[in-house]
N, C-alpha and C. Protein backbone atom coordinates (compact mmCIF):
# COMPACT_ATOMS: atom_id res chain seq x y z
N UNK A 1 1.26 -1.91 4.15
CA UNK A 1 1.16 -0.48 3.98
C UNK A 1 1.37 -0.17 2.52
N UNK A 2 0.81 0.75 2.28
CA UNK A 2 0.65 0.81 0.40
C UNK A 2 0.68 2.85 0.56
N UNK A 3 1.74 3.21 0.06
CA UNK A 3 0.85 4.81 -0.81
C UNK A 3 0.05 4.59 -1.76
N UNK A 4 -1.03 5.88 -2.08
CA UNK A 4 -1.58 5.85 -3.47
C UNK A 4 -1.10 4.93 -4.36
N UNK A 5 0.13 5.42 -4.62
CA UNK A 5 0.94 5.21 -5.96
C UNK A 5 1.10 3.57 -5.83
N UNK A 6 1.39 2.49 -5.05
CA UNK A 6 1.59 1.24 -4.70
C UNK A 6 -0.02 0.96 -4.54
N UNK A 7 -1.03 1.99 -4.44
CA UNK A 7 -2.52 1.09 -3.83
C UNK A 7 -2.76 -0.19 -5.16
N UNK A 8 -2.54 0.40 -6.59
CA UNK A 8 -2.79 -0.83 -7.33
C UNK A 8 -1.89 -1.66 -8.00
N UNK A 9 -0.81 -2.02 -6.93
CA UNK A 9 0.12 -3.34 -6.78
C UNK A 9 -0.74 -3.92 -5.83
N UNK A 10 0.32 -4.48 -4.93
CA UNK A 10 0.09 -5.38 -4.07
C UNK A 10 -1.08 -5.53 -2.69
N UNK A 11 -1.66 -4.03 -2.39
CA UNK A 11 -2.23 -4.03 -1.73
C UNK A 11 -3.79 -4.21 -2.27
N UNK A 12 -3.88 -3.88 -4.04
CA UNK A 12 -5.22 -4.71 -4.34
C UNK A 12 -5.30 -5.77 -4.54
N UNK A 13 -4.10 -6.00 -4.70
CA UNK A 13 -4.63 -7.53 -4.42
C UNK A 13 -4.52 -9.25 -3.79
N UNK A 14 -4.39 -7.80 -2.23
CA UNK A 14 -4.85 -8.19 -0.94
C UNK A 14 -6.20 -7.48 -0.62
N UNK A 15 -7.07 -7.45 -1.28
CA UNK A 15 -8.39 -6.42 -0.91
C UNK A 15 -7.84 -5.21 -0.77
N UNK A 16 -7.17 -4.30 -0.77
CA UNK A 16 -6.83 -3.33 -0.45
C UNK A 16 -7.65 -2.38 -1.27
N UNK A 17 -7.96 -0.99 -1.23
CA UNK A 17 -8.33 0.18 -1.77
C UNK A 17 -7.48 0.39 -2.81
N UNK A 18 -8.08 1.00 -4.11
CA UNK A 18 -7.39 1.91 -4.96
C UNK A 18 -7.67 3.44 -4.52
N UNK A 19 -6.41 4.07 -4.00
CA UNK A 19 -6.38 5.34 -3.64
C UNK A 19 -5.68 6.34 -5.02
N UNK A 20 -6.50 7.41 -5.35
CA UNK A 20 -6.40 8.24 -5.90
C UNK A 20 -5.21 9.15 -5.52
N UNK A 21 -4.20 9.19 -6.52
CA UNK A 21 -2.72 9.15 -6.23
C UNK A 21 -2.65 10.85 -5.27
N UNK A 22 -3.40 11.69 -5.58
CA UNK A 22 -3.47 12.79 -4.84
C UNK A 22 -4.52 12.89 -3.15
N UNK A 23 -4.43 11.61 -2.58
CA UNK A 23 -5.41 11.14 -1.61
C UNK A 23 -3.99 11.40 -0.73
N UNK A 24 -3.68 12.24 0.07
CA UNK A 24 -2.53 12.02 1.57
C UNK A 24 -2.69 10.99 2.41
N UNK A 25 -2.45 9.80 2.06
CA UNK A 25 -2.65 9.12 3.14
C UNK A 25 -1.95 7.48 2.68
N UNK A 26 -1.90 6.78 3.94
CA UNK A 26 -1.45 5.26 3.47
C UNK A 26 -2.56 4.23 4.07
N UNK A 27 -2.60 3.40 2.87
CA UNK A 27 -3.71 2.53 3.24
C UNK A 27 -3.06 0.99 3.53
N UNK A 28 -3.69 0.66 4.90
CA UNK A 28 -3.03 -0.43 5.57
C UNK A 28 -3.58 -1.16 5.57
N UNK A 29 -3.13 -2.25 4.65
CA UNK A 29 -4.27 -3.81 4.35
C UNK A 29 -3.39 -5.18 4.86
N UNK A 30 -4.41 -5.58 5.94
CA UNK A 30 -3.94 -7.08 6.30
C UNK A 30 -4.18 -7.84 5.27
N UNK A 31 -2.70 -8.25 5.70
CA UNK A 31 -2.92 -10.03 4.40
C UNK A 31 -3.06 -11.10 5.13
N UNK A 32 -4.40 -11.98 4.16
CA UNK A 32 -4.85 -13.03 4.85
C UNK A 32 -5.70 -12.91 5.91
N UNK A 33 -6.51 -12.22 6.31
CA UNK A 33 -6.98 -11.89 7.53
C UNK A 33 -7.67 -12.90 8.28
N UNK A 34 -7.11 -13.08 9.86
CA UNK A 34 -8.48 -14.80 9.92
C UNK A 34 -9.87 -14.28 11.05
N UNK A 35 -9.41 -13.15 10.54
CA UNK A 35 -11.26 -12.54 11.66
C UNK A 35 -11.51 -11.31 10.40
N UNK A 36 -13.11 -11.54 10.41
CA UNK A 36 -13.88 -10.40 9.63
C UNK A 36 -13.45 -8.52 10.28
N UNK A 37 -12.99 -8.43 11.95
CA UNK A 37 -12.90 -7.29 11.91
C UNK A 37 -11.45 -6.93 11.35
N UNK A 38 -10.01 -7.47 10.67
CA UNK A 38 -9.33 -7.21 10.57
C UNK A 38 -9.80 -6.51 8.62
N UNK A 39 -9.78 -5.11 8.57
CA UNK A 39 -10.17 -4.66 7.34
C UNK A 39 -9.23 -3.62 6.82
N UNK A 40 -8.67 -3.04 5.45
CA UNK A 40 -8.25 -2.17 5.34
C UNK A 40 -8.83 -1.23 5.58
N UNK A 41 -7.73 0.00 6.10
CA UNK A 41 -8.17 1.70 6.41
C UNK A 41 -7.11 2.13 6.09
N UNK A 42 -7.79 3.62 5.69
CA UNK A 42 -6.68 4.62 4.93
C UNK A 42 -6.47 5.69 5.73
N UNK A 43 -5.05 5.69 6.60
CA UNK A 43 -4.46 6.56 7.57
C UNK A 43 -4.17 7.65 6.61
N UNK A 44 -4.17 9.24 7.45
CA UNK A 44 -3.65 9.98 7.07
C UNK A 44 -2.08 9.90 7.18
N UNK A 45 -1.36 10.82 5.65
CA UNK A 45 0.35 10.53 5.44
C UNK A 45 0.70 11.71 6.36
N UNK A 46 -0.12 12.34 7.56
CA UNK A 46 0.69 12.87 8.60
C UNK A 46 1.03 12.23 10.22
N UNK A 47 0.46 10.52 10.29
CA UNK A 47 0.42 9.44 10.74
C UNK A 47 2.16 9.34 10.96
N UNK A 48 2.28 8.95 12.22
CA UNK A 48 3.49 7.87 12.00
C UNK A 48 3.42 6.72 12.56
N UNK A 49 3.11 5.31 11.82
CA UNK A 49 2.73 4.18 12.07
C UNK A 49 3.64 3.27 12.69
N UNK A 50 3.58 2.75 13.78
CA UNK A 50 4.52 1.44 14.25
C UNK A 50 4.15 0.24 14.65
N UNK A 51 4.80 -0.29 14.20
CA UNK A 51 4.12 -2.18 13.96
C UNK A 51 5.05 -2.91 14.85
N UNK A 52 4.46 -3.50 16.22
CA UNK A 52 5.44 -4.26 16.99
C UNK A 52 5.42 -5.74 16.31
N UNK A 53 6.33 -6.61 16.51
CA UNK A 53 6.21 -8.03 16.58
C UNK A 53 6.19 -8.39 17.64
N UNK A 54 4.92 -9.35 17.83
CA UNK A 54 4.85 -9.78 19.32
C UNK A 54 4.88 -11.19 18.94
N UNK A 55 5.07 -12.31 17.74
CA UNK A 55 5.39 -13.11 17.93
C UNK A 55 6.39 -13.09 16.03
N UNK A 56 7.35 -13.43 16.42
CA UNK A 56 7.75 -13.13 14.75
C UNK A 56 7.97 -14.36 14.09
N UNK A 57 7.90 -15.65 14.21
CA UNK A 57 7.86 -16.83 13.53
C UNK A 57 8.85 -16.58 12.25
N UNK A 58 8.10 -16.61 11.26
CA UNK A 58 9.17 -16.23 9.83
C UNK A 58 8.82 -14.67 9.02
N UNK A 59 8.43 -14.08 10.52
CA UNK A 59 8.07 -12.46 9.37
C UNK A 59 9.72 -11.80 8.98
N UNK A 60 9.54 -11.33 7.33
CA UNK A 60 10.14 -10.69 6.68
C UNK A 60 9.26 -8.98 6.91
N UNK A 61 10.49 -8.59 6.70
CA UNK A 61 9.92 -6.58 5.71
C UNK A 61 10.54 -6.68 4.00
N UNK A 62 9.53 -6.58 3.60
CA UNK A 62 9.50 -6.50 1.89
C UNK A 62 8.96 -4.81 1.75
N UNK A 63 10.14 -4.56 0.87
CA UNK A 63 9.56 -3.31 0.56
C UNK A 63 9.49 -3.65 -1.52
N UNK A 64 8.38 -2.76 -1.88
CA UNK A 64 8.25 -3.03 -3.19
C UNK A 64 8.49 -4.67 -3.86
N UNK A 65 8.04 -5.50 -3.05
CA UNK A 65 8.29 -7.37 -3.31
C UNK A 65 9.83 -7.33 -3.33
N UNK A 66 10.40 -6.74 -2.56
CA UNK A 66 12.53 -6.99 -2.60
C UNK A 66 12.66 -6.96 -1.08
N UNK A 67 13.15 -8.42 -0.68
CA UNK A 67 13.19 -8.47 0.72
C UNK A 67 14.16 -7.46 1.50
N UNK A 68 13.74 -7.31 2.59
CA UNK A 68 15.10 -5.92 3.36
C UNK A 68 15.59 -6.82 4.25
N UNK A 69 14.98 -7.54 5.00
CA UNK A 69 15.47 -7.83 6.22
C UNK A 69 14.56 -9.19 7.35
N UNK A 70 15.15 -9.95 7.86
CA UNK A 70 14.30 -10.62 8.76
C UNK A 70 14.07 -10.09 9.81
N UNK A 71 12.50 -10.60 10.44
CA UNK A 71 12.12 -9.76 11.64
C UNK A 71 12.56 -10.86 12.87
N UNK A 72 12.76 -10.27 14.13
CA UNK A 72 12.24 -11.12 15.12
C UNK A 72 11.67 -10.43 16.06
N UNK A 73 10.93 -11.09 16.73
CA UNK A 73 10.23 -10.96 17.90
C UNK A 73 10.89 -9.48 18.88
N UNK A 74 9.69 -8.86 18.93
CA UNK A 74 10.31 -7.13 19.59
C UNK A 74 10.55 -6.55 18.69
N UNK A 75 11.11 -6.92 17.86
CA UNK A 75 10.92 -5.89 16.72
C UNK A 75 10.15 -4.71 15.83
N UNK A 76 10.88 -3.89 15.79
CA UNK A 76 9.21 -2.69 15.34
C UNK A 76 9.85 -1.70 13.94
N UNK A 77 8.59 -1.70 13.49
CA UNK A 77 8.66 -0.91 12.15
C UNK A 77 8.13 0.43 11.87
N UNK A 78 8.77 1.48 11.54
CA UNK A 78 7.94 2.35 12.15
C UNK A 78 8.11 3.18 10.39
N UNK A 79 7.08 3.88 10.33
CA UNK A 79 6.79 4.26 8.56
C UNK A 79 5.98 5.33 8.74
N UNK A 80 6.56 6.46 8.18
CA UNK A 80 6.33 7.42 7.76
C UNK A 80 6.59 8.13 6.79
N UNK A 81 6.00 9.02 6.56
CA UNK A 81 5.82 10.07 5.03
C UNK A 81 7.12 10.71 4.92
N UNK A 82 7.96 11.01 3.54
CA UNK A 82 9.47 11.50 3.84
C UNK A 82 9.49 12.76 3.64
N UNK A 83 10.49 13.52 3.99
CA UNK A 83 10.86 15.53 4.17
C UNK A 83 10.11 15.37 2.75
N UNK A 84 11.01 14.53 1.81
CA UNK A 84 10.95 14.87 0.53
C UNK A 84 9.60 14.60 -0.38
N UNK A 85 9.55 15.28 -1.44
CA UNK A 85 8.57 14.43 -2.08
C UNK A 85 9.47 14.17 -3.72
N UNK A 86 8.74 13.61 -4.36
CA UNK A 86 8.86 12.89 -5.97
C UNK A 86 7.48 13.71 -6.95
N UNK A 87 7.99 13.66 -7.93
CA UNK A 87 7.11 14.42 -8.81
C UNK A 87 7.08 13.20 -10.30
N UNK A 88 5.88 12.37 -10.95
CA UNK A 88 5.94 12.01 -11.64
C UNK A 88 5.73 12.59 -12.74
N UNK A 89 6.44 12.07 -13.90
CA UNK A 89 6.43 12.33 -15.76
C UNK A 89 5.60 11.56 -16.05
N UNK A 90 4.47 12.13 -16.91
CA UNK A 90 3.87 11.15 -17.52
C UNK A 90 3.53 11.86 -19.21
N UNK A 91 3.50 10.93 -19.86
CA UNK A 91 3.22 11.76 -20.92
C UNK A 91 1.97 12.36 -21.58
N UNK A 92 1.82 13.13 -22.50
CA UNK A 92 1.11 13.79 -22.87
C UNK A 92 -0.67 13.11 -23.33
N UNK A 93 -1.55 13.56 -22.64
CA UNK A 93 -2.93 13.13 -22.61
C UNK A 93 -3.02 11.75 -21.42
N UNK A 94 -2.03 11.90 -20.96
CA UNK A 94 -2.23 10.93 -19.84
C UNK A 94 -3.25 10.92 -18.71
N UNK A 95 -4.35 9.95 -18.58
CA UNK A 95 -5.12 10.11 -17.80
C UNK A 95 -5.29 8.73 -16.51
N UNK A 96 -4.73 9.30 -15.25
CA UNK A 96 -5.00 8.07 -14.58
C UNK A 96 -6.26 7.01 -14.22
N UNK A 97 -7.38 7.73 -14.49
CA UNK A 97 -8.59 6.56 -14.61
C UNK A 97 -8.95 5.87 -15.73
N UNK A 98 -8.18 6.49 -17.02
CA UNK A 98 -8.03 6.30 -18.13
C UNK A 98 -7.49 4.56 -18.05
N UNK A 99 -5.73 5.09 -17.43
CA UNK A 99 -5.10 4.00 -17.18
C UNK A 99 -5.80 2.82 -16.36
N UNK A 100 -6.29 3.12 -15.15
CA UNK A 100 -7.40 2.03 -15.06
C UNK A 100 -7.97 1.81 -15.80
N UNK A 101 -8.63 2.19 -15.74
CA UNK A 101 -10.01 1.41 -16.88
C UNK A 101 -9.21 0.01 -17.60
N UNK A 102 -7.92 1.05 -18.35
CA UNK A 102 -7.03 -0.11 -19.21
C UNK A 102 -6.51 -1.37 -17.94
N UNK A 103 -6.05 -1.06 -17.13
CA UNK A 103 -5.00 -2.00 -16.54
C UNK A 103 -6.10 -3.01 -16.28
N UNK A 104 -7.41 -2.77 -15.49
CA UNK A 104 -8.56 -3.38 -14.76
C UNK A 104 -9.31 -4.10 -15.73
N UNK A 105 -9.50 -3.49 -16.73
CA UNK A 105 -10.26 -3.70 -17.84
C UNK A 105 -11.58 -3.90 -17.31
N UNK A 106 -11.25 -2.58 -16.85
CA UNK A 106 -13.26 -1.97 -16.69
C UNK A 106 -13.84 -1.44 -18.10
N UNK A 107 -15.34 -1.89 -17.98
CA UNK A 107 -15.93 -1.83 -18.82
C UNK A 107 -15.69 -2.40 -20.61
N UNK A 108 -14.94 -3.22 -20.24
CA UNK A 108 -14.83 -4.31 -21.02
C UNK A 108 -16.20 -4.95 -21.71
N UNK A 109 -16.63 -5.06 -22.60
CA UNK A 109 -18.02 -5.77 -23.01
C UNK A 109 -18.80 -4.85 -23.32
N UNK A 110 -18.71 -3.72 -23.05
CA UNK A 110 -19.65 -2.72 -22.99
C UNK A 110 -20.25 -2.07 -24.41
C-alpha cells in the first residue's frame, strides 16, 4: 500500500504507479507477483482496506522500510486514511514534476 506521497519510494519500484500527490487515493501494488492478473490499482482514500493472512510463513508489516511487527496466520491489517491530515513545506519555485523529471531523470539526452 503506498499514498501519493510514498507512490515514488517503494511502490515504484515494485511496478507501482506514480500518483500525483493531490490524487485521494492508495495505490496497492503486489510484490513479486506470480500470475499476470495480480496488478496494481489505485483505491479511493475513502476505502478501508483489510488484508487477511491465510498462510503467514515469514510475513512481516513494514511501514516506511522500519519493521513493526511479525505476522501470523489469521492475522489482519486493516489501513485507512487518518481524521488528520499533514500539510507539506516546500520551498520557493518548487515544482513537483519538476522534481521528477530530476529524481527519474526524464528527458535526459534531450
Amino acid at each position: 500500500m503506498a499514498t501519493p506521497t510514498g507512490s515514488t519510494a517503494y511502490a515504484l519500484s515494485a511496478d507501482g504507479p506514480i500518483v500525483q500527490p493531490g490524487v485521494p487515493g492508495f495505490a496497492l501494488v503486489p510484490i513479486s507477483p506470480h500470475t499476470l492478473s495480480n496488478r496494481p490499482i489505485m483505491i479511493s482514500d475513502r476505502s478501508a482496506i483489510e488484508i487477511s493472512l491465510k498462510r503467514a510463513g515469514d510475513a512481516r508489516l513494514h511501514f516506511d522500510g522500519q519493521l513493526q511487527c511479525d505476522l501470523q496466520e489469521g492475522d489482519r491489517v486493516l489501513i485507512r486514511r487518518a481524521e488528520h491530515t499533514i500539510k507539506f513545506v516546500h520551498p520557493p519555485g518548487y515544482s513537483y514534476f519538476a522534481m521528477l523529471r530530476e529524481k527519474l531523470h526524464w528527458s535526459e539526452g534531450l
